[in-house]
PDB file of N, CA and C in Angstrom:
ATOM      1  N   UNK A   1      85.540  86.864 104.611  1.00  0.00           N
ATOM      2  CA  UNK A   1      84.809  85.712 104.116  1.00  0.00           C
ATOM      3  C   UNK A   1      83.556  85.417 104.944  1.00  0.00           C
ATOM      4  N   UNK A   2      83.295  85.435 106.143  1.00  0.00           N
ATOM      5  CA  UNK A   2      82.808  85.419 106.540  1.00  0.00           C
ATOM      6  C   UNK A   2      81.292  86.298 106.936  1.00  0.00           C
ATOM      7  N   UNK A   3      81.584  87.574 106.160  1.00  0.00           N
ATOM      8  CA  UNK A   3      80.534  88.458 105.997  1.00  0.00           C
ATOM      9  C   UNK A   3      80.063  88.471 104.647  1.00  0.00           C
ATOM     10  N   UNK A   4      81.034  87.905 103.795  1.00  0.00           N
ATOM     11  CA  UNK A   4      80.116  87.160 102.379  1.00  0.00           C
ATOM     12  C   UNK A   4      78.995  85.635 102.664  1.00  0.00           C
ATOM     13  N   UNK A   5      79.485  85.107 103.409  1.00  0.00           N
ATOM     14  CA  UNK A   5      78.568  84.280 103.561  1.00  0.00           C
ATOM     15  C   UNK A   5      77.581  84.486 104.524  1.00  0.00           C
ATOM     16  N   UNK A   6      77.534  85.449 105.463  1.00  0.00           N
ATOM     17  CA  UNK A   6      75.816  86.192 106.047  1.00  0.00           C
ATOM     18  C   UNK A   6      75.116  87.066 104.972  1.00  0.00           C
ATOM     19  N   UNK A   7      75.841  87.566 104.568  1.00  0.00           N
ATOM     20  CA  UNK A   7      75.279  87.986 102.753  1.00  0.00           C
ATOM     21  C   UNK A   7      74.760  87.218 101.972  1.00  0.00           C
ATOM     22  N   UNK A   8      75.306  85.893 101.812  1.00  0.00           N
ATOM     23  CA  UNK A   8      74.522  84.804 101.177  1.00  0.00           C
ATOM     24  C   UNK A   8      73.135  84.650 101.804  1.00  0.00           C
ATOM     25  N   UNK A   9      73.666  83.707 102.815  1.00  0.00           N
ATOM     26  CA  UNK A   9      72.410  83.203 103.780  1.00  0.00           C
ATOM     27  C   UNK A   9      71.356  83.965 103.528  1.00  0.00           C
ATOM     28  N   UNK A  10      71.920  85.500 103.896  1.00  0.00           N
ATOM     29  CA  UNK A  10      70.503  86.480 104.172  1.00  0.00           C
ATOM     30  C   UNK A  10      69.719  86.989 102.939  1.00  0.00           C
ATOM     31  N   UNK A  11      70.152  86.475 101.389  1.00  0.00           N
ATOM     32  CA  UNK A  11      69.720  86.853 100.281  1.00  0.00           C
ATOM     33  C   UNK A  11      69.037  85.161 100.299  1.00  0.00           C
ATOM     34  N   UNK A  12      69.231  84.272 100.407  1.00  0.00           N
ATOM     35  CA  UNK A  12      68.671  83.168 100.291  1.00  0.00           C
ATOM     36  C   UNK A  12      67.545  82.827 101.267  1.00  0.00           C
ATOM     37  N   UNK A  13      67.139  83.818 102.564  1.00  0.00           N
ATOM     38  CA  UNK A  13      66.372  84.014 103.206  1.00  0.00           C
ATOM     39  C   UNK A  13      65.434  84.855 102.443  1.00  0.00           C
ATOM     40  N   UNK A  14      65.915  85.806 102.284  1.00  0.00           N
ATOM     41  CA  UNK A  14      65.256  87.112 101.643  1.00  0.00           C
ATOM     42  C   UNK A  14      64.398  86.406 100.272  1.00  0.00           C
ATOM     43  N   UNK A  15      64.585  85.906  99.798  1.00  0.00           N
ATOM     44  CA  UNK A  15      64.351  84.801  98.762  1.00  0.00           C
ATOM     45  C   UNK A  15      63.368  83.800  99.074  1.00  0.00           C
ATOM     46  N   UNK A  16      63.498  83.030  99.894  1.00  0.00           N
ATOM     47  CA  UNK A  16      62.664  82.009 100.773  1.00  0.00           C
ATOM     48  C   UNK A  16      61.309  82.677 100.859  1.00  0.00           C
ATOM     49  N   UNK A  17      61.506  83.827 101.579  1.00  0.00           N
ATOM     50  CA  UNK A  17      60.414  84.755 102.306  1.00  0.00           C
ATOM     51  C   UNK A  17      59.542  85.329 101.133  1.00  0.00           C
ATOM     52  N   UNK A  18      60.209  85.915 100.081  1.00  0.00           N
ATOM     53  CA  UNK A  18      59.543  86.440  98.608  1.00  0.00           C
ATOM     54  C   UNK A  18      58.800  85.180  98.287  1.00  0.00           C
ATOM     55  N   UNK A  19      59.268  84.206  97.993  1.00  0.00           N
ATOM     56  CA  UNK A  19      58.469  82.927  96.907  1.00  0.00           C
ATOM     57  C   UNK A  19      57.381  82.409  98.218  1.00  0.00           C
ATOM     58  N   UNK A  20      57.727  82.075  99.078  1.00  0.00           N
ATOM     59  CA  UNK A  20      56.499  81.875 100.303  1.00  0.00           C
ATOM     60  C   UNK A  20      55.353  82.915  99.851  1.00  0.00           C
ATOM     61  N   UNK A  21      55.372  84.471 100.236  1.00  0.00           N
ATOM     62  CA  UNK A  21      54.822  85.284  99.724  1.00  0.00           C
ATOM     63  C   UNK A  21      54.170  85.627  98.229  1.00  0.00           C
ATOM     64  N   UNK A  22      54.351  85.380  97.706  1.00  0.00           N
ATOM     65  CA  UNK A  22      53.970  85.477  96.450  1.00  0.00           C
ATOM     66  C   UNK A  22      53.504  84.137  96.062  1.00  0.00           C
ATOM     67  N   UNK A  23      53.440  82.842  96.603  1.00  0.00           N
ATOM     68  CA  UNK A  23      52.843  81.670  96.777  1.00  0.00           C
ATOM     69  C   UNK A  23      51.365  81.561  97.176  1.00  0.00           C
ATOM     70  N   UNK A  24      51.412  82.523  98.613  1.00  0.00           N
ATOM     71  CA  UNK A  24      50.133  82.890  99.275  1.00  0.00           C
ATOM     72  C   UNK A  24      49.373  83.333  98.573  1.00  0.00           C
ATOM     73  N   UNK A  25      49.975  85.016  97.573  1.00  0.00           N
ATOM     74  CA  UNK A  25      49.749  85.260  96.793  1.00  0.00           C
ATOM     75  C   UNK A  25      48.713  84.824  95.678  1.00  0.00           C
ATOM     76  N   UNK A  26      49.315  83.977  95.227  1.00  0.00           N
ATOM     77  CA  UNK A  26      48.879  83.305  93.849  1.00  0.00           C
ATOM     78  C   UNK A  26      47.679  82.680  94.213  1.00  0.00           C
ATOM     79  N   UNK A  27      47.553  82.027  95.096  1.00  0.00           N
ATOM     80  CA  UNK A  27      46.740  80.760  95.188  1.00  0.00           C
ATOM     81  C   UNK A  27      45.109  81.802  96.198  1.00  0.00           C
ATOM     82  N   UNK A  28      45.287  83.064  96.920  1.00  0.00           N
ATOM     83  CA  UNK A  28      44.377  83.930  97.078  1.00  0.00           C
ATOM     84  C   UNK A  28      43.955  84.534  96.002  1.00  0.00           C
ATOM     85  N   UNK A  29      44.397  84.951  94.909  1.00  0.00           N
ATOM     86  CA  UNK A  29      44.063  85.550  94.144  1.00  0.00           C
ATOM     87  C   UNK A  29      43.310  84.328  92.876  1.00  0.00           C
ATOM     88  N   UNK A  30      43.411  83.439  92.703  1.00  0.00           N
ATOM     89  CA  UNK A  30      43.078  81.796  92.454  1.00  0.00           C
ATOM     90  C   UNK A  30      41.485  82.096  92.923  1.00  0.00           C
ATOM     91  N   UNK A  31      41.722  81.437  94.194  1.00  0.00           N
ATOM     92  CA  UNK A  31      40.320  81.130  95.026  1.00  0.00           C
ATOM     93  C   UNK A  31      39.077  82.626  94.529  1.00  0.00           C
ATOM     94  N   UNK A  32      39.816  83.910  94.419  1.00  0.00           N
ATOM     95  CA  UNK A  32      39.246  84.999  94.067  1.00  0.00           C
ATOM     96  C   UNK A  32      38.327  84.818  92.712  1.00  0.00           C
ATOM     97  N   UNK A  33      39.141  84.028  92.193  1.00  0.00           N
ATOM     98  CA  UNK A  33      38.831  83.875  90.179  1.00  0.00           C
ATOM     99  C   UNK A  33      37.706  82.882  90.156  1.00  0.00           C
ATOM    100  N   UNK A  34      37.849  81.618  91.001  1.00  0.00           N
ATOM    101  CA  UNK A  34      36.832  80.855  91.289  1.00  0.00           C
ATOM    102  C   UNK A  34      35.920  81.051  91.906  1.00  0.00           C
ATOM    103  N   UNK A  35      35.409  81.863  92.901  1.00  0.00           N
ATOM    104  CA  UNK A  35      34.479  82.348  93.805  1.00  0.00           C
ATOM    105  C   UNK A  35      33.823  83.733  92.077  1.00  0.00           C
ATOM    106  N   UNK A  36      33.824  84.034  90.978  1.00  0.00           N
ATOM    107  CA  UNK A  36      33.885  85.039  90.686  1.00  0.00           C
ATOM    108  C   UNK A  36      34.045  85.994  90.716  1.00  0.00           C
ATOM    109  N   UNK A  37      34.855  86.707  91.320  1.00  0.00           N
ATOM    110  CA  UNK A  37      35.486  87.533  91.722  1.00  0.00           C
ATOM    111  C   UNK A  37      36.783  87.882  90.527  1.00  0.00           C
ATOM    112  N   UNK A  38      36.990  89.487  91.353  1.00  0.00           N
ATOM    113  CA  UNK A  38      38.104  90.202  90.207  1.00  0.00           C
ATOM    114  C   UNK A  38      39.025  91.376  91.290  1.00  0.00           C
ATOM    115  N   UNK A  39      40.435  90.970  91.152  1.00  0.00           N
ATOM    116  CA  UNK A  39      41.213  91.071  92.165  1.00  0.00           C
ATOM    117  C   UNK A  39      41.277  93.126  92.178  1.00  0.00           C
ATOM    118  N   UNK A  40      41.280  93.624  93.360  1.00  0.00           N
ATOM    119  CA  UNK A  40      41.383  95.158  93.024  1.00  0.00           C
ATOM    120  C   UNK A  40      42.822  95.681  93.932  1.00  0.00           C
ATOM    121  N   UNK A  41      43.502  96.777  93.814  1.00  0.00           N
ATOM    122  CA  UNK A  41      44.385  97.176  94.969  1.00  0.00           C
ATOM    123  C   UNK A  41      43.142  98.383  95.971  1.00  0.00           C
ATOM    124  N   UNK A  42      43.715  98.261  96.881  1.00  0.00           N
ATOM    125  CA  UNK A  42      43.048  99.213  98.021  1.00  0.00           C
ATOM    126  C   UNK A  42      41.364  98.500  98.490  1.00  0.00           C
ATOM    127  N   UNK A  43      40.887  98.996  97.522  1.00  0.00           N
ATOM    128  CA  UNK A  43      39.387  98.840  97.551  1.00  0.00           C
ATOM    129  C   UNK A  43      38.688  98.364  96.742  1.00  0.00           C
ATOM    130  N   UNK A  44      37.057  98.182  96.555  1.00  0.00           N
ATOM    131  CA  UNK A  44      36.571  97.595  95.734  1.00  0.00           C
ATOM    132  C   UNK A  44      35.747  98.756  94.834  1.00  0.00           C
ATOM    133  N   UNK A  45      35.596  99.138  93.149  1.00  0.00           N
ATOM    134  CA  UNK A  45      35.264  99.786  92.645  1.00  0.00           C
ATOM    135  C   UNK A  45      33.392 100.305  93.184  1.00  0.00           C
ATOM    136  N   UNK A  46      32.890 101.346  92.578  1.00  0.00           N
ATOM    137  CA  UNK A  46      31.348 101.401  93.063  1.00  0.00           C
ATOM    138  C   UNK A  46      30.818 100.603  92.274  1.00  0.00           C
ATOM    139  N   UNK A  47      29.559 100.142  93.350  1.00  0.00           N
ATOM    140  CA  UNK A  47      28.853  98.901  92.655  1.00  0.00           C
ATOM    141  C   UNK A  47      29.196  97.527  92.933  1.00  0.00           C
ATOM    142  N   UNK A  48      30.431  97.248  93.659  1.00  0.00           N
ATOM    143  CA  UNK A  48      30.793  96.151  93.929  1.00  0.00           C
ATOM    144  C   UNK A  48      31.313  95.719  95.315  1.00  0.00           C
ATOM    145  N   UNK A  49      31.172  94.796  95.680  1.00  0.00           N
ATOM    146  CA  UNK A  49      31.658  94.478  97.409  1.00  0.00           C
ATOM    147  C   UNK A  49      32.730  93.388  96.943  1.00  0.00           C
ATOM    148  N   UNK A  50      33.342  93.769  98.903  1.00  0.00           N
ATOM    149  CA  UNK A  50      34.205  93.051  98.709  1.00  0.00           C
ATOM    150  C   UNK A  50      34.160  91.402  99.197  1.00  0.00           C
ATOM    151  N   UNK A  51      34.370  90.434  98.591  1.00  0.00           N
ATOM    152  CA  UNK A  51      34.800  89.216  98.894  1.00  0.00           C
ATOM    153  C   UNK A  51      35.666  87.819  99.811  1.00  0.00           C
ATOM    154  N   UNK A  52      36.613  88.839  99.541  1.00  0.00           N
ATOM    155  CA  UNK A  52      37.458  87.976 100.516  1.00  0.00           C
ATOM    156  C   UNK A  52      38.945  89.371  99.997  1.00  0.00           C
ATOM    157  N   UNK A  53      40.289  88.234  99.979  1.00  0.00           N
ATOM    158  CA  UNK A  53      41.014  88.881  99.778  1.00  0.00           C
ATOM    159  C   UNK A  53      41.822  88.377  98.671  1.00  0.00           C
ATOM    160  N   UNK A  54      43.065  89.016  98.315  1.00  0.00           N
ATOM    161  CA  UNK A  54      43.540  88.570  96.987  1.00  0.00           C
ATOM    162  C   UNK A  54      45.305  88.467  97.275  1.00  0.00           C
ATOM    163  N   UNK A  55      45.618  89.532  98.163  1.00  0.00           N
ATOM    164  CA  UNK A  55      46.965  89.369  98.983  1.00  0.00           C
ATOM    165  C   UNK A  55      46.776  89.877 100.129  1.00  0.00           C
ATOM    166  N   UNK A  56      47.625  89.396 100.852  1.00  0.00           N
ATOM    167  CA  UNK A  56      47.327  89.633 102.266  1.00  0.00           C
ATOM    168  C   UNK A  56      47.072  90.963 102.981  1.00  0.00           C
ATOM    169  N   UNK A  57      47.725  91.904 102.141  1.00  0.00           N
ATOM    170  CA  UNK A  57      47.496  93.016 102.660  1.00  0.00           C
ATOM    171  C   UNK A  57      46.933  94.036 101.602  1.00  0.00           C
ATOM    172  N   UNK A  58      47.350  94.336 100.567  1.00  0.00           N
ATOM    173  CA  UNK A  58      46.454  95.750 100.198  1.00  0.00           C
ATOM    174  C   UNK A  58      45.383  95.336  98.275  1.00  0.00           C
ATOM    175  N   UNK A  59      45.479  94.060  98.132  1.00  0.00           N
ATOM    176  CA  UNK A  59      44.584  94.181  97.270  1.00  0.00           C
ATOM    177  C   UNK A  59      43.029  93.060  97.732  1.00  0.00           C
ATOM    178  N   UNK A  60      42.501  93.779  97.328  1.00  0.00           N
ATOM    179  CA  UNK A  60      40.836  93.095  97.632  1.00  0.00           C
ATOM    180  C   UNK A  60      40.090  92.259  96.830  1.00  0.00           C
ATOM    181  N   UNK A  61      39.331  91.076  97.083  1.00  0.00           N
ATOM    182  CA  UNK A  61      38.509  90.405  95.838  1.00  0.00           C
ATOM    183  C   UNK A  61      37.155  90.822  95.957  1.00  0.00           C
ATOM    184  N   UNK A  62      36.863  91.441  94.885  1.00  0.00           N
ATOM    185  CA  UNK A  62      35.533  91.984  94.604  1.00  0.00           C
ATOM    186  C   UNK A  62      34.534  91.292  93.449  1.00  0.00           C
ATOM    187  N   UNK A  63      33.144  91.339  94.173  1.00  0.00           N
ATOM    188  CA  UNK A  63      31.989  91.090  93.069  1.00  0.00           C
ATOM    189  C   UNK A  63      30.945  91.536  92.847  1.00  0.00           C
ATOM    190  N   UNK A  64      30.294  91.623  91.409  1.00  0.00           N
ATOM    191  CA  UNK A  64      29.040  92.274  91.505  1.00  0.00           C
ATOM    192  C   UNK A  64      28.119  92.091  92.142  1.00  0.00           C
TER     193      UNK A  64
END
């Protein structure tokens, strides 16, 4: 019983940590849409620079 409920906990952590994340998420990729900008993964296409960011780590906000 007791290793079902660190199983809990740690899926309700695991959980916590996703919606935090994907919170950040949302609201960078937001500020991206308003600044005009258009969210990319990796890099920004040719012809366009990059902006800011869109998630914290691998997609970029780009504009013409």
């Amino acid at each position: 019983d007791k290793f079902l409920h660190l199983k809990i906990i740690g899926l309700l952590m695991m959980t916590l940590f996703l919606s935090t994340e994907f919170s950040k998420a949302q609201l960078l990729s937001k500020r991206c849409r308003l600044r005009g900008g258009f969210c990319f993964s990796r890099r920004c296409p040719p012809r366009m620079t990059r902006i800011g960011r869109c998630t914290p780590d691998t997609h970029f906000c780009c504009q013409r």
